[in-house]
Protein backbone atom coordinates (compact mmCIF):
# COMPACT_ATOMS: atom_id res chain seq x y z
CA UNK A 1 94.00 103.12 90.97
CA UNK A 2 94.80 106.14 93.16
CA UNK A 3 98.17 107.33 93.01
CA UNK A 4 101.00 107.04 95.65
CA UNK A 5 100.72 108.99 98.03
CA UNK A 6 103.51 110.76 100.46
CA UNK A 7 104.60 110.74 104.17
CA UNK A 8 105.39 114.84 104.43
CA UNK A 9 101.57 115.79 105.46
CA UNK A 10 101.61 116.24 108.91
CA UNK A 11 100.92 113.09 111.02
CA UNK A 12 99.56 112.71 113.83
CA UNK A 13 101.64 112.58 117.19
CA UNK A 14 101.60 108.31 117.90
CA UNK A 15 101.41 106.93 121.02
CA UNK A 16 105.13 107.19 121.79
CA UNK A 17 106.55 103.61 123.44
CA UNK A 18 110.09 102.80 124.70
CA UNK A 19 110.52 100.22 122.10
CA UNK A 20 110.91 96.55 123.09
CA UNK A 21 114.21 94.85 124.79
CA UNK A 22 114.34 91.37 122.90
CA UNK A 23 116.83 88.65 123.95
CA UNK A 24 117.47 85.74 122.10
CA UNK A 25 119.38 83.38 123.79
CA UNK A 26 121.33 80.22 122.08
CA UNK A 27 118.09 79.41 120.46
CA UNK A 28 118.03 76.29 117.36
CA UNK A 29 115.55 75.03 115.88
CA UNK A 30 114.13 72.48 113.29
CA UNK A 31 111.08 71.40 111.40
CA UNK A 32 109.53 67.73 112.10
CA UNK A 33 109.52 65.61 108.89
CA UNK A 34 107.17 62.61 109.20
CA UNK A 35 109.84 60.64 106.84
CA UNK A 36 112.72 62.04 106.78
CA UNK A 37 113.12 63.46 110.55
CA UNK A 38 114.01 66.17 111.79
CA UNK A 39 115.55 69.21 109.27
CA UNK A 40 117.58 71.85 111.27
CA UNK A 41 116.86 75.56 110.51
CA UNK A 42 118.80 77.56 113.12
CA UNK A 43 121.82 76.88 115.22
CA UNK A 44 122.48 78.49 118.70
CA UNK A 45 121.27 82.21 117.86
CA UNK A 46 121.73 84.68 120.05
CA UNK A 47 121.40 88.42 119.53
CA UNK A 48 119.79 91.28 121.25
CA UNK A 49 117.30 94.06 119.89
CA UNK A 50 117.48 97.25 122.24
CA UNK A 51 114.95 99.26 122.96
CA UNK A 52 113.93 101.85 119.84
CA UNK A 53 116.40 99.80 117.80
CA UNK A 54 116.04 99.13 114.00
CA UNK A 55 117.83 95.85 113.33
CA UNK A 56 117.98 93.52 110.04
CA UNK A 57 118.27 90.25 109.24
CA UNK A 58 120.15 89.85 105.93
CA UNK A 59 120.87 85.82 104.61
CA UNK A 60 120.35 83.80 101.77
CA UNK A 61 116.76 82.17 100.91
CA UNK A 62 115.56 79.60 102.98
CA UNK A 63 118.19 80.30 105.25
CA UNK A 64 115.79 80.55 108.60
CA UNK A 65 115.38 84.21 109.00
CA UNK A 66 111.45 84.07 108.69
CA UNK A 67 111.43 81.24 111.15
CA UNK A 68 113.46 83.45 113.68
CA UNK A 69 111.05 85.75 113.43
CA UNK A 70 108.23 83.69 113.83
CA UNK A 71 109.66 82.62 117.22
CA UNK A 72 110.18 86.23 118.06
CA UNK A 73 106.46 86.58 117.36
CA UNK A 74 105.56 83.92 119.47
CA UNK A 75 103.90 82.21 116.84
CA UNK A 76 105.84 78.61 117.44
CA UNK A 77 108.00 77.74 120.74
CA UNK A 78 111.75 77.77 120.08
CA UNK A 79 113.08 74.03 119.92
CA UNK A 80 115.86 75.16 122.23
CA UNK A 81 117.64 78.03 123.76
CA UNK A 82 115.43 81.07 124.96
CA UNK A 83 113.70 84.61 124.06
CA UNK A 84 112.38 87.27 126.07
CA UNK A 85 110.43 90.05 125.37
CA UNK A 86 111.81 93.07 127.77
CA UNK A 87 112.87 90.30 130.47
CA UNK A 88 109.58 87.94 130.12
CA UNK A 89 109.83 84.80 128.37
CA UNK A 90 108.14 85.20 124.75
CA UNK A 91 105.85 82.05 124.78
CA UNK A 92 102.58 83.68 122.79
CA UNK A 93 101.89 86.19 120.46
CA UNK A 94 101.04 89.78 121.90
CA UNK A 95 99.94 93.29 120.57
CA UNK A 96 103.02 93.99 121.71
CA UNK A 97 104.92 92.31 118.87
CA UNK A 98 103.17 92.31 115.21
CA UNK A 99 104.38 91.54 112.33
CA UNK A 100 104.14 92.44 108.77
CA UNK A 101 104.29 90.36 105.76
CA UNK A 102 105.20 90.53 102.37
CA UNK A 103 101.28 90.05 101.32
CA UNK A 104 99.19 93.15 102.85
CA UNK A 105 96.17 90.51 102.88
CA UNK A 106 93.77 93.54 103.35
CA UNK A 107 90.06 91.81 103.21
CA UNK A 108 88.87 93.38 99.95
CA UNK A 109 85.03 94.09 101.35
CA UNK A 110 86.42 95.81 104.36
CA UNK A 111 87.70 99.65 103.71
CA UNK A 112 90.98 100.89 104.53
CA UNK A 113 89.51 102.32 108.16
CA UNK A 114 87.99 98.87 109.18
CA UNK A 115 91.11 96.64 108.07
CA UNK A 116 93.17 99.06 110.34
CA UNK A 117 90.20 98.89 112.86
CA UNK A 118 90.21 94.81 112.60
CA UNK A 119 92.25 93.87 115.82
CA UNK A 120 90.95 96.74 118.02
CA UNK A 121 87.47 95.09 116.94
CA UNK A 122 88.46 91.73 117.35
CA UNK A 123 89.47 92.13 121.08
CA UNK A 124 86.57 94.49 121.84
CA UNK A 125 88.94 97.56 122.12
CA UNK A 126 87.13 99.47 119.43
CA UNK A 127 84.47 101.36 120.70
CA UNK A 128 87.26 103.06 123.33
CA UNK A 129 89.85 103.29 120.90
CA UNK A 130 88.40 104.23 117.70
CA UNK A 131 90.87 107.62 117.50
CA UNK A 132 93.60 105.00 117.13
CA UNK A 133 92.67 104.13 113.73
CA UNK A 134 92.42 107.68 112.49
CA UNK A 135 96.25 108.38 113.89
CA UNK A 136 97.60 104.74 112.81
CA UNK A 137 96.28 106.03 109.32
CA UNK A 138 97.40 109.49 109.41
CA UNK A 139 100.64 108.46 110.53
CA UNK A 140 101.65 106.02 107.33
CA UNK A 141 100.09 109.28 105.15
CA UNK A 142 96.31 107.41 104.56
CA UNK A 143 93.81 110.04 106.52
CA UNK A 144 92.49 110.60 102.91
CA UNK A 145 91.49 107.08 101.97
CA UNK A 146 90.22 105.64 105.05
CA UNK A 147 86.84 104.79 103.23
CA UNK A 148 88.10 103.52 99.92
CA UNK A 149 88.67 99.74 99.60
CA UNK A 150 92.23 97.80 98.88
CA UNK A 151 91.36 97.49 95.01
CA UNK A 152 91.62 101.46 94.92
CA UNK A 153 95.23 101.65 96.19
CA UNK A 154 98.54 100.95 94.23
CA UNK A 155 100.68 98.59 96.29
CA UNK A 156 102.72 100.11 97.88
CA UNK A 157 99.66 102.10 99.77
CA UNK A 158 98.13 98.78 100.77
CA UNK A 159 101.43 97.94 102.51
CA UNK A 160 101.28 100.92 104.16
CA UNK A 161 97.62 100.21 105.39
CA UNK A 162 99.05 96.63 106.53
CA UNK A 163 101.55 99.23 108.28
CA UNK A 164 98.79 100.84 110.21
CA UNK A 165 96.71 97.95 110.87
CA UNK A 166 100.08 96.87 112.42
CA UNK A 167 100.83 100.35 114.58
CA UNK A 168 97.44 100.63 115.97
CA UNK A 169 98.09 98.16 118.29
CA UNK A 170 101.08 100.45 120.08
CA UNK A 171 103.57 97.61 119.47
CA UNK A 172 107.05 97.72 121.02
CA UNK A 173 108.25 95.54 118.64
CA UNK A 174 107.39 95.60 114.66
CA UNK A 175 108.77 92.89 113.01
CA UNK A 176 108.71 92.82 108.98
CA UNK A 177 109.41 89.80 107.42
CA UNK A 178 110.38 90.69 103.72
CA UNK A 179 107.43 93.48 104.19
CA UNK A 180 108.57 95.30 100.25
CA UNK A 181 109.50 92.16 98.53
CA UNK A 182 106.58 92.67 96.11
CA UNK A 183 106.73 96.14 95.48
CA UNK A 184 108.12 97.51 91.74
CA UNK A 185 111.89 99.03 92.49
CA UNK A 186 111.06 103.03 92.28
CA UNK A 187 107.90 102.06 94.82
CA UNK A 188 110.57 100.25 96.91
CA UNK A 189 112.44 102.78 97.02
CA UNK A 190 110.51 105.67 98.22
CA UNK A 191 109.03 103.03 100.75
CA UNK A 192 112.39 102.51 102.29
CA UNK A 193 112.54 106.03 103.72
CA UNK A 194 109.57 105.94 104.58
CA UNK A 195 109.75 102.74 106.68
CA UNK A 196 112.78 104.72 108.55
CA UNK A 197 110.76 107.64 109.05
CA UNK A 198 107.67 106.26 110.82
CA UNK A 199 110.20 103.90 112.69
CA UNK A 200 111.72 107.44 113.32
CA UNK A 201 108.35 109.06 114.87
CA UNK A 202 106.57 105.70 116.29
CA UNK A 203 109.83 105.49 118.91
CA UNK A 204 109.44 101.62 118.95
CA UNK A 205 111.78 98.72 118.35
CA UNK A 206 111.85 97.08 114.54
CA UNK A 207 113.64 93.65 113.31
CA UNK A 208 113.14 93.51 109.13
CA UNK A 209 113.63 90.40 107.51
CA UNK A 210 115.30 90.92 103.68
CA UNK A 211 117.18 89.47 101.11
CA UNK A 212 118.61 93.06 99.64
CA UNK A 213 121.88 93.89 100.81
CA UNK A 214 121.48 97.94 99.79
CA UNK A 215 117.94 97.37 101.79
CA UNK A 216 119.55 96.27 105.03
CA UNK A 217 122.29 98.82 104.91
CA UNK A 218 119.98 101.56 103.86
CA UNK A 219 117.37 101.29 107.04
CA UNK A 220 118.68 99.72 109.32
CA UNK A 221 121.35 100.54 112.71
CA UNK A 222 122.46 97.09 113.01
CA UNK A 223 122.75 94.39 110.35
CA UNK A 224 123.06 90.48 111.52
CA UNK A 225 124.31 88.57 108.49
CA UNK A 226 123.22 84.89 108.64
CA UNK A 227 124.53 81.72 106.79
CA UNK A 228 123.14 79.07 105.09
CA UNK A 229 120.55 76.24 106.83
CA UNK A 230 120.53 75.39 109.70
CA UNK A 231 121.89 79.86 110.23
CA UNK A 232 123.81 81.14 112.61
CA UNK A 233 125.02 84.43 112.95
CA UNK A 234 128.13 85.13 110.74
CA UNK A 235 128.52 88.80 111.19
CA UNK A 236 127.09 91.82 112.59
CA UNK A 237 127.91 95.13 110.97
CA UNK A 238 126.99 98.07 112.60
CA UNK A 239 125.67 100.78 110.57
CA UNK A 240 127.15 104.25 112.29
CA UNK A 241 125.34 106.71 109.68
CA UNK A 242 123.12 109.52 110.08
CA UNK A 243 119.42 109.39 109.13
CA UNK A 244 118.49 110.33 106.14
CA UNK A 245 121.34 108.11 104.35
CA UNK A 246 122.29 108.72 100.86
CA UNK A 247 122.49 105.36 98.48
CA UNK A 248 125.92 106.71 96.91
CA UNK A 249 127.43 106.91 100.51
CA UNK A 250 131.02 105.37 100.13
CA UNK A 251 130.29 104.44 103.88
CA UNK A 252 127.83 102.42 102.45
CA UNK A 253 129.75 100.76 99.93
CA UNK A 254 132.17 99.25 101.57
CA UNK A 255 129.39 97.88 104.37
CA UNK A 256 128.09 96.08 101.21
CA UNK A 257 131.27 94.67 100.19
CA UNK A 258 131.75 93.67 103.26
CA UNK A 259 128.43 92.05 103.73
CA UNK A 260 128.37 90.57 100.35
CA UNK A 261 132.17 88.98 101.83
CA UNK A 262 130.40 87.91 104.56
CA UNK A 263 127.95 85.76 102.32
CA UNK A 264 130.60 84.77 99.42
CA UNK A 265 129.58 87.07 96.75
CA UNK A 266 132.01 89.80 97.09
CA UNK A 267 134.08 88.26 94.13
CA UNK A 268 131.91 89.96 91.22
CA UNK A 269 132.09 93.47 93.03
């Protein structure tokens, strides 16, 4: 297993971007049950991301947040309401918008440098862009192990690599849905600054999907609090605090108690 690595080598200067406008605009939605009908999953949502902004969806499980994002994506059509993507209706996914998972799914017989390289391959960009891969990698601090394969890297260095398969494409928009959730707590940790850092030097837009409320707080400018199925917005709590944050912040504190308010759990704290 090769050890974690860090972000303070130098990286290479990224393709800067402006960082994507979205709109969302009064947008619900449900699944389609063959027997049961029709089970709502978000109710008139509206919010704005602005360009270069790092917002975060905080909300109880199953409360719709990865389906919002999914319709950010362009992955399903909205069942009503609207999103744009920088004033154009979002109807498709793009290179413009990726997203990152929870699951890295790096293809295990591919090394690090081709799973980064996989999308530039897959739309014939390659050949012309093959520097990309080396600064996508350099960037999330893998230059060094660009020719070793997923099994060889702890896990939090395979998220980063699903990081940099993610940035080569230049995004405007980089959308993690719950993208540490699987990561032990001291390699969630260190991964959290380091999220805000590349956000930091990549200049692009970012909406995170998570369940941790010190997460949220920690990364993010803006923090949209959501309420149980079918979710709305309940709150948004703007996070006014200089970069690089410090967890024992009393700033911070009370954003949490007010957050955990928010979502009826500020009783116990």
């Amino acid at each position: 297993m090769v050890s974690h690595a860090t972000l303070n080598r130098p990286a290479a200067a990224p393709h800067r971007t402006a960082g994507a406008h979205i709109a969302v605009r009064g947008v619900s939605h449900a699944f389609e049950r063959p027997q049961q009908g029709p089970l709502p999953v978000l109710q008139d949502v509206s919010i704005d991301i602005r360009p270069g902004e790092f917002v975060a969806l905080l909300g109880p499980s199953g409360c719709g947040k990865s389906t919002l994002l999914r319709l950010v994506a362009g992955l399903e059509p909205a069942g009503a309401g609207a999103i744009s993507h920088d004033g154009a209706p979002v109807r498709r996914p793009e290179p413009s918008r990726v997203v990152v998972f929870q699951d890295p799914t790096l293809y295990p017989w591919r090394t690090v440098w081709d799973n980064v390289a996989l999308g530039l391959q897959a739309r014939g960009e390659l050949k012309a862009k093959r520097r990309r891969v080396d600064e996508a990698l350099a960037l999330v601090g893998l230059a060094e192990f660009a020719h070793v394969h997923p099994h060889q890297l702890s896990g939090g260095m395979a998220q980063r690599a699903a990081l940099a398969r993610a940035l080569v494409n230049d995004p405007a928009l980089l959308i993690l849905d719950e993208p540490l959730g699987k990561l032990d707590s001291l390699t969630r940790l260190a991964m959290q600054a380091e999220l805000v850092a590349l956000w930091q030097r990549a200049g692009l837009s970012v909406l995170m999907v998570t369940h941790d409320v010190e997460e949220a707080l920690f990364m993010a400018q803006r923090v949209l609090v959501m309420g149980p199925r079918p979710a709305r917005v309940l709150a948004e709590l703007d996070v006014d605090l200089p970069y690089p944050r410090h967890r024992g912040d009393s700033a911070l504190a009370r954003l949490r108690h007010e957050a955990l308010r928010h979502l009826g759990l500020d009783q116990s704290w």
